[in-house]
Protein backbone atom coordinates (compact mmCIF):
# COMPACT_ATOMS: atom_id res chain seq x y z
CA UNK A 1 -3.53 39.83 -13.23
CA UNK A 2 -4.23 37.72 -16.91
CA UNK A 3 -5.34 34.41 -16.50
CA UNK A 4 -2.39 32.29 -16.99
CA UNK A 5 -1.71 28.71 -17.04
CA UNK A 6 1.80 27.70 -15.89
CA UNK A 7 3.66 23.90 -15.96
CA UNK A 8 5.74 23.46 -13.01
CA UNK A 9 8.21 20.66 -14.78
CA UNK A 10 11.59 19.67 -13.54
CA UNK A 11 14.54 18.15 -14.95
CA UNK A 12 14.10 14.80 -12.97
CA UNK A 13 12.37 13.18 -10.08
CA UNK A 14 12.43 15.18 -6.30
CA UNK A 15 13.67 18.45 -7.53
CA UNK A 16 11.53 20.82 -5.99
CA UNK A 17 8.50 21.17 -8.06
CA UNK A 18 5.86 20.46 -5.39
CA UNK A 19 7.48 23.39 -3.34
CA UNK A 20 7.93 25.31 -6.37
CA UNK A 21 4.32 24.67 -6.74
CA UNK A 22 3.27 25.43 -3.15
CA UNK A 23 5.05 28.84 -3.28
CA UNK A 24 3.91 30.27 -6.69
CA UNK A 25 0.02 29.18 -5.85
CA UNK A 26 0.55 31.07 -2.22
CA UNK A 27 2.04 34.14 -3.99
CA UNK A 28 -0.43 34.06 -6.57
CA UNK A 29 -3.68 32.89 -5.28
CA UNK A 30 -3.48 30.84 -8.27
CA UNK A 31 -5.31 27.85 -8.84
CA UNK A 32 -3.95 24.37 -8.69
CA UNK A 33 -4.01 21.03 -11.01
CA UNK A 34 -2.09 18.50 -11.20
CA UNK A 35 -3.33 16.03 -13.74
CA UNK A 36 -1.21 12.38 -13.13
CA UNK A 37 -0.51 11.28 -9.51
CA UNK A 38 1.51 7.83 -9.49
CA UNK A 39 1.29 6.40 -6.20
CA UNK A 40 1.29 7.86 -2.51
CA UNK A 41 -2.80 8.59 -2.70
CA UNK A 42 -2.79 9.53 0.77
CA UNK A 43 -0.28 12.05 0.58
CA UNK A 44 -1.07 13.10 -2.97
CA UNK A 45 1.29 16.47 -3.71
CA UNK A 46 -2.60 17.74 -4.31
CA UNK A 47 -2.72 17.31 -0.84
CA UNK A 48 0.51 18.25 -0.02
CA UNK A 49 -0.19 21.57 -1.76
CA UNK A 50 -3.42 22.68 -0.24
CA UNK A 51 -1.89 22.11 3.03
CA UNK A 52 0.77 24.46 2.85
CA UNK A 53 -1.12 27.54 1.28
CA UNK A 54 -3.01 29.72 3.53
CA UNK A 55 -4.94 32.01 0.85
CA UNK A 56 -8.35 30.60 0.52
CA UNK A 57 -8.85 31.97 -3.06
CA UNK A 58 -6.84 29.03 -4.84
CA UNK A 59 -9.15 26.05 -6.21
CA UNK A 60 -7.52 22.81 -6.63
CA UNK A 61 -8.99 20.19 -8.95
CA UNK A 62 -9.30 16.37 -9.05
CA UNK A 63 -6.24 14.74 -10.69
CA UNK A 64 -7.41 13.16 -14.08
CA UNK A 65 -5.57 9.78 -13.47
CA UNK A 66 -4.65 8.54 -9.68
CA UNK A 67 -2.45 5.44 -9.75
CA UNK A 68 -1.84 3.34 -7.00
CA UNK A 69 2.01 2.64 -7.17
CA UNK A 70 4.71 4.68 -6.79
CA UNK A 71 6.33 4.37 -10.29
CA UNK A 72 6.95 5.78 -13.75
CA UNK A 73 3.00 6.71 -14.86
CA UNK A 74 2.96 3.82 -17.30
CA UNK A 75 4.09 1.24 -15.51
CA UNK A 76 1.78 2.32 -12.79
CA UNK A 77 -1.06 2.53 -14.94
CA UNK A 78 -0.29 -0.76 -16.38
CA UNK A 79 0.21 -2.77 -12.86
CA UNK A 80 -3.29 -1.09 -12.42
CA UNK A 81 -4.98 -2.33 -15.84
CA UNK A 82 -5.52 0.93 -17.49
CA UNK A 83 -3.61 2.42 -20.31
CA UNK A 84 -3.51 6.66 -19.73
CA UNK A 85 -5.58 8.44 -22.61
CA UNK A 86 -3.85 11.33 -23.36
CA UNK A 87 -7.13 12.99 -24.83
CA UNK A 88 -9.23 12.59 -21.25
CA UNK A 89 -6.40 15.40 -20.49
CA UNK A 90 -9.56 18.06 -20.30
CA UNK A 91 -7.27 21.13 -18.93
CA UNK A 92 -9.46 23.25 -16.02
CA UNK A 93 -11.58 26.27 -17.13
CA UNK A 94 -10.67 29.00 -14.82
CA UNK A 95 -10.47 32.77 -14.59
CA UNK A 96 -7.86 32.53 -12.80
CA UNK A 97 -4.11 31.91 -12.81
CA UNK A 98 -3.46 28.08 -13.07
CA UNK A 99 -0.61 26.15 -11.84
CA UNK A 100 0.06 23.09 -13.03
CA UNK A 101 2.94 20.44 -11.67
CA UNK A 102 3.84 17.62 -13.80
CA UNK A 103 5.15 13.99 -12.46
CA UNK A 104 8.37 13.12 -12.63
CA UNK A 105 10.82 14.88 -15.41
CA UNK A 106 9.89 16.09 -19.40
CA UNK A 107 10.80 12.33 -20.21
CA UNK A 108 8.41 9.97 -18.09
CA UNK A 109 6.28 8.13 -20.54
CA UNK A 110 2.73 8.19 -19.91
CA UNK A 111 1.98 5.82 -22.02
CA UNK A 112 4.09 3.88 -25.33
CA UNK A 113 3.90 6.73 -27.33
CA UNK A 114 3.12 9.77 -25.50
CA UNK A 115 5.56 11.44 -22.94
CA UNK A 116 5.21 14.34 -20.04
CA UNK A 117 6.56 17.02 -22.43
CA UNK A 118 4.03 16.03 -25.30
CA UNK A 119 1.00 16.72 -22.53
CA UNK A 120 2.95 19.94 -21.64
CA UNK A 121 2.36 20.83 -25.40
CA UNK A 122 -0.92 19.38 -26.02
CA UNK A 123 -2.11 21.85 -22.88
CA UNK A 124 -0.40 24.68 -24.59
CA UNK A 125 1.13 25.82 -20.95
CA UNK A 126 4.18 28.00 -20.87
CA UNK A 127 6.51 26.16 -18.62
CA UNK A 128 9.03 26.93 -15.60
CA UNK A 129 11.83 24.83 -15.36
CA UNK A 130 12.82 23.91 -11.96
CA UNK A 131 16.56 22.73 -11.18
CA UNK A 132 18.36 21.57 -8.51
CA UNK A 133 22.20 21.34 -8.02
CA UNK A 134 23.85 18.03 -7.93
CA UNK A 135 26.50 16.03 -10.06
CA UNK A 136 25.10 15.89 -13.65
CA UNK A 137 22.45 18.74 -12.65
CA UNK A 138 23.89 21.11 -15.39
CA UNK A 139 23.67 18.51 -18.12
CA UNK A 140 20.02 17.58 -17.07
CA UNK A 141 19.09 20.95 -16.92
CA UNK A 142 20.66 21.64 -20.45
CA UNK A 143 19.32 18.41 -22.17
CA UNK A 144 15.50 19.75 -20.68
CA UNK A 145 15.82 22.78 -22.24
CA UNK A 146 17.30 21.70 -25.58
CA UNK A 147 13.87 19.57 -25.55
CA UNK A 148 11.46 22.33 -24.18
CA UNK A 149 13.13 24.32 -27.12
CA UNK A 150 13.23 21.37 -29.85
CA UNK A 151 9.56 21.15 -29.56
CA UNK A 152 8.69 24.80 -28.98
CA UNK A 153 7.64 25.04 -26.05
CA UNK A 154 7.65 28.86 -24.77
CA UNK A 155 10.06 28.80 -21.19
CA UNK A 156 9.07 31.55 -19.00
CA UNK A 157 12.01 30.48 -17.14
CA UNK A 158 14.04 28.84 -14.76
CA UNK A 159 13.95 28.24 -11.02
CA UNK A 160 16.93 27.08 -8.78
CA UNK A 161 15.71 24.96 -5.62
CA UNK A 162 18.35 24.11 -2.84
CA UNK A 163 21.84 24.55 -1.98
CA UNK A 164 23.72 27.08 -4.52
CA UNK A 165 26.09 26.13 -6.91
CA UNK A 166 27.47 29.47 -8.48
CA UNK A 167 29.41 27.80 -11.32
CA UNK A 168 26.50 26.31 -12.15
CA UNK A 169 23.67 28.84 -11.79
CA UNK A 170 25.59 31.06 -14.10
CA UNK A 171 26.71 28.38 -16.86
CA UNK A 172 23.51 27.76 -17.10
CA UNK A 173 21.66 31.28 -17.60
CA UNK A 174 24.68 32.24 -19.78
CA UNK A 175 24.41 29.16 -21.81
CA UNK A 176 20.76 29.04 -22.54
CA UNK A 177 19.72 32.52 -22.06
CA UNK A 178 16.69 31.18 -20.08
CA UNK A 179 15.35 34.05 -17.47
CA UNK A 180 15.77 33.42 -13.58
CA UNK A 181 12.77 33.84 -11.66
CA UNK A 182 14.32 32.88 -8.52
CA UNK A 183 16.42 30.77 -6.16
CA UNK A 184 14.83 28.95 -3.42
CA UNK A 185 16.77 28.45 -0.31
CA UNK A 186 17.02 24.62 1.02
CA UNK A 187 14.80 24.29 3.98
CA UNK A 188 14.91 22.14 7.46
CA UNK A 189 11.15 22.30 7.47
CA UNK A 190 8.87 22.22 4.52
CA UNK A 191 5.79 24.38 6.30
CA UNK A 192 3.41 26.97 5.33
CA UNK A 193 5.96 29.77 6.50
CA UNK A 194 8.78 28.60 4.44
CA UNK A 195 6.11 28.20 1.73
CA UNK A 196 5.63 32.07 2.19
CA UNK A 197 8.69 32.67 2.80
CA UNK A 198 9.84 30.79 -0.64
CA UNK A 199 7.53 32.82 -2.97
CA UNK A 200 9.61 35.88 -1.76
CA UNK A 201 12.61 34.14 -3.28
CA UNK A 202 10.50 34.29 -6.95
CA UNK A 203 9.64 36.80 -9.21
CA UNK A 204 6.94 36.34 -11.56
């Protein structure tokens, strides 16, 4: 397999990408990175991931900032007293496939003048778009690709998480041409089965 490095982005806040995350470094035995955690240090999606994998090939590295409250990563670094440096964003050297989950949507500032989607391009990852279905979802998920696309960014394409929406799914893949890689069933139980079980649901 070619050493890869893939953004897990979504197009807002508890979408799916953790799981998203989960599944495609248990599938892949890919490496793991996920370079701004804002709040919840003791359940830090790092965390969250490692748990739920069962491969002990994947390497997970230290996040490069870890902010104590639960907000947007600049207003968390700033009730912390640090501004976020968007060149300490040193990406990990790896042979292997890396997986990479941003915070929040393409939109959360990091900083005044540098967003999620600018780090996406400064890393030079190709990115997979995870989408959920909800009222507006469609609009989100067309707005995050007209960005991803605005700033040429290469998609390698699109991932539905939770309950189906038809209408949607198809608007969508007809109207932006973006390739499915999967839908992801809605789970009871977020374990390390259903973390198995949810790569099946992917191709990539």
């Amino acid at each position: 397999m070619p050493n890869r490095t893939i953004f897990i982005t979504g197009i807002g806040t508890e979408i799916g990408k953790t799981i998203v995350s989960a599944a495609l470094v248990e599938k892949l035995r890919a490496d793991y990175w996920k370079p701004v955690q804002s709040g919840d240090l003791d359940n830090s999606d790092t965390m969250k991931v490692r748990n739920l994998i069962t491969n002990d090939i994947s390497v997970f590295y230290p996040e490069t900032y870890r902010l104590t409250q639960p907000f947007s990563p600049h207003k968390s670094a700033a009730i912390d007293g640090i501004s976020i440096d968007k060149n300490k964003f040193v990406i990990p050297e790896t042979d292997n496939t890396l997986i990479i989950e941003g915070a929040g949507g393409l939109m959360v500032p990091l900083n005044d003048k540098f967003l999620m989607i600018d780090l996406i391009r400064q890393l030079n990852a190709e990115v997979i778009l995870v989408t959920k279905n909800y009222l507006g979802s469609i609009n989100h998920t067309l707005l995050s690709i007209d960005a991803l696309k605005h700033r040429h960014i290469p998609i390698k394409g699109i991932i539905f998480n939770g309950v189906k929406d038809i209408y949607s799914k198809e608007y969508i893949l007809k109207y932006t041409g973006i390739e499915l890689l999967g839908h992801i069933p809605e789970y009871n139980l977020i374990d390390k089965k259903a973390i198995i079980d949810a790569g099946g649901y992917v191709e990539i």
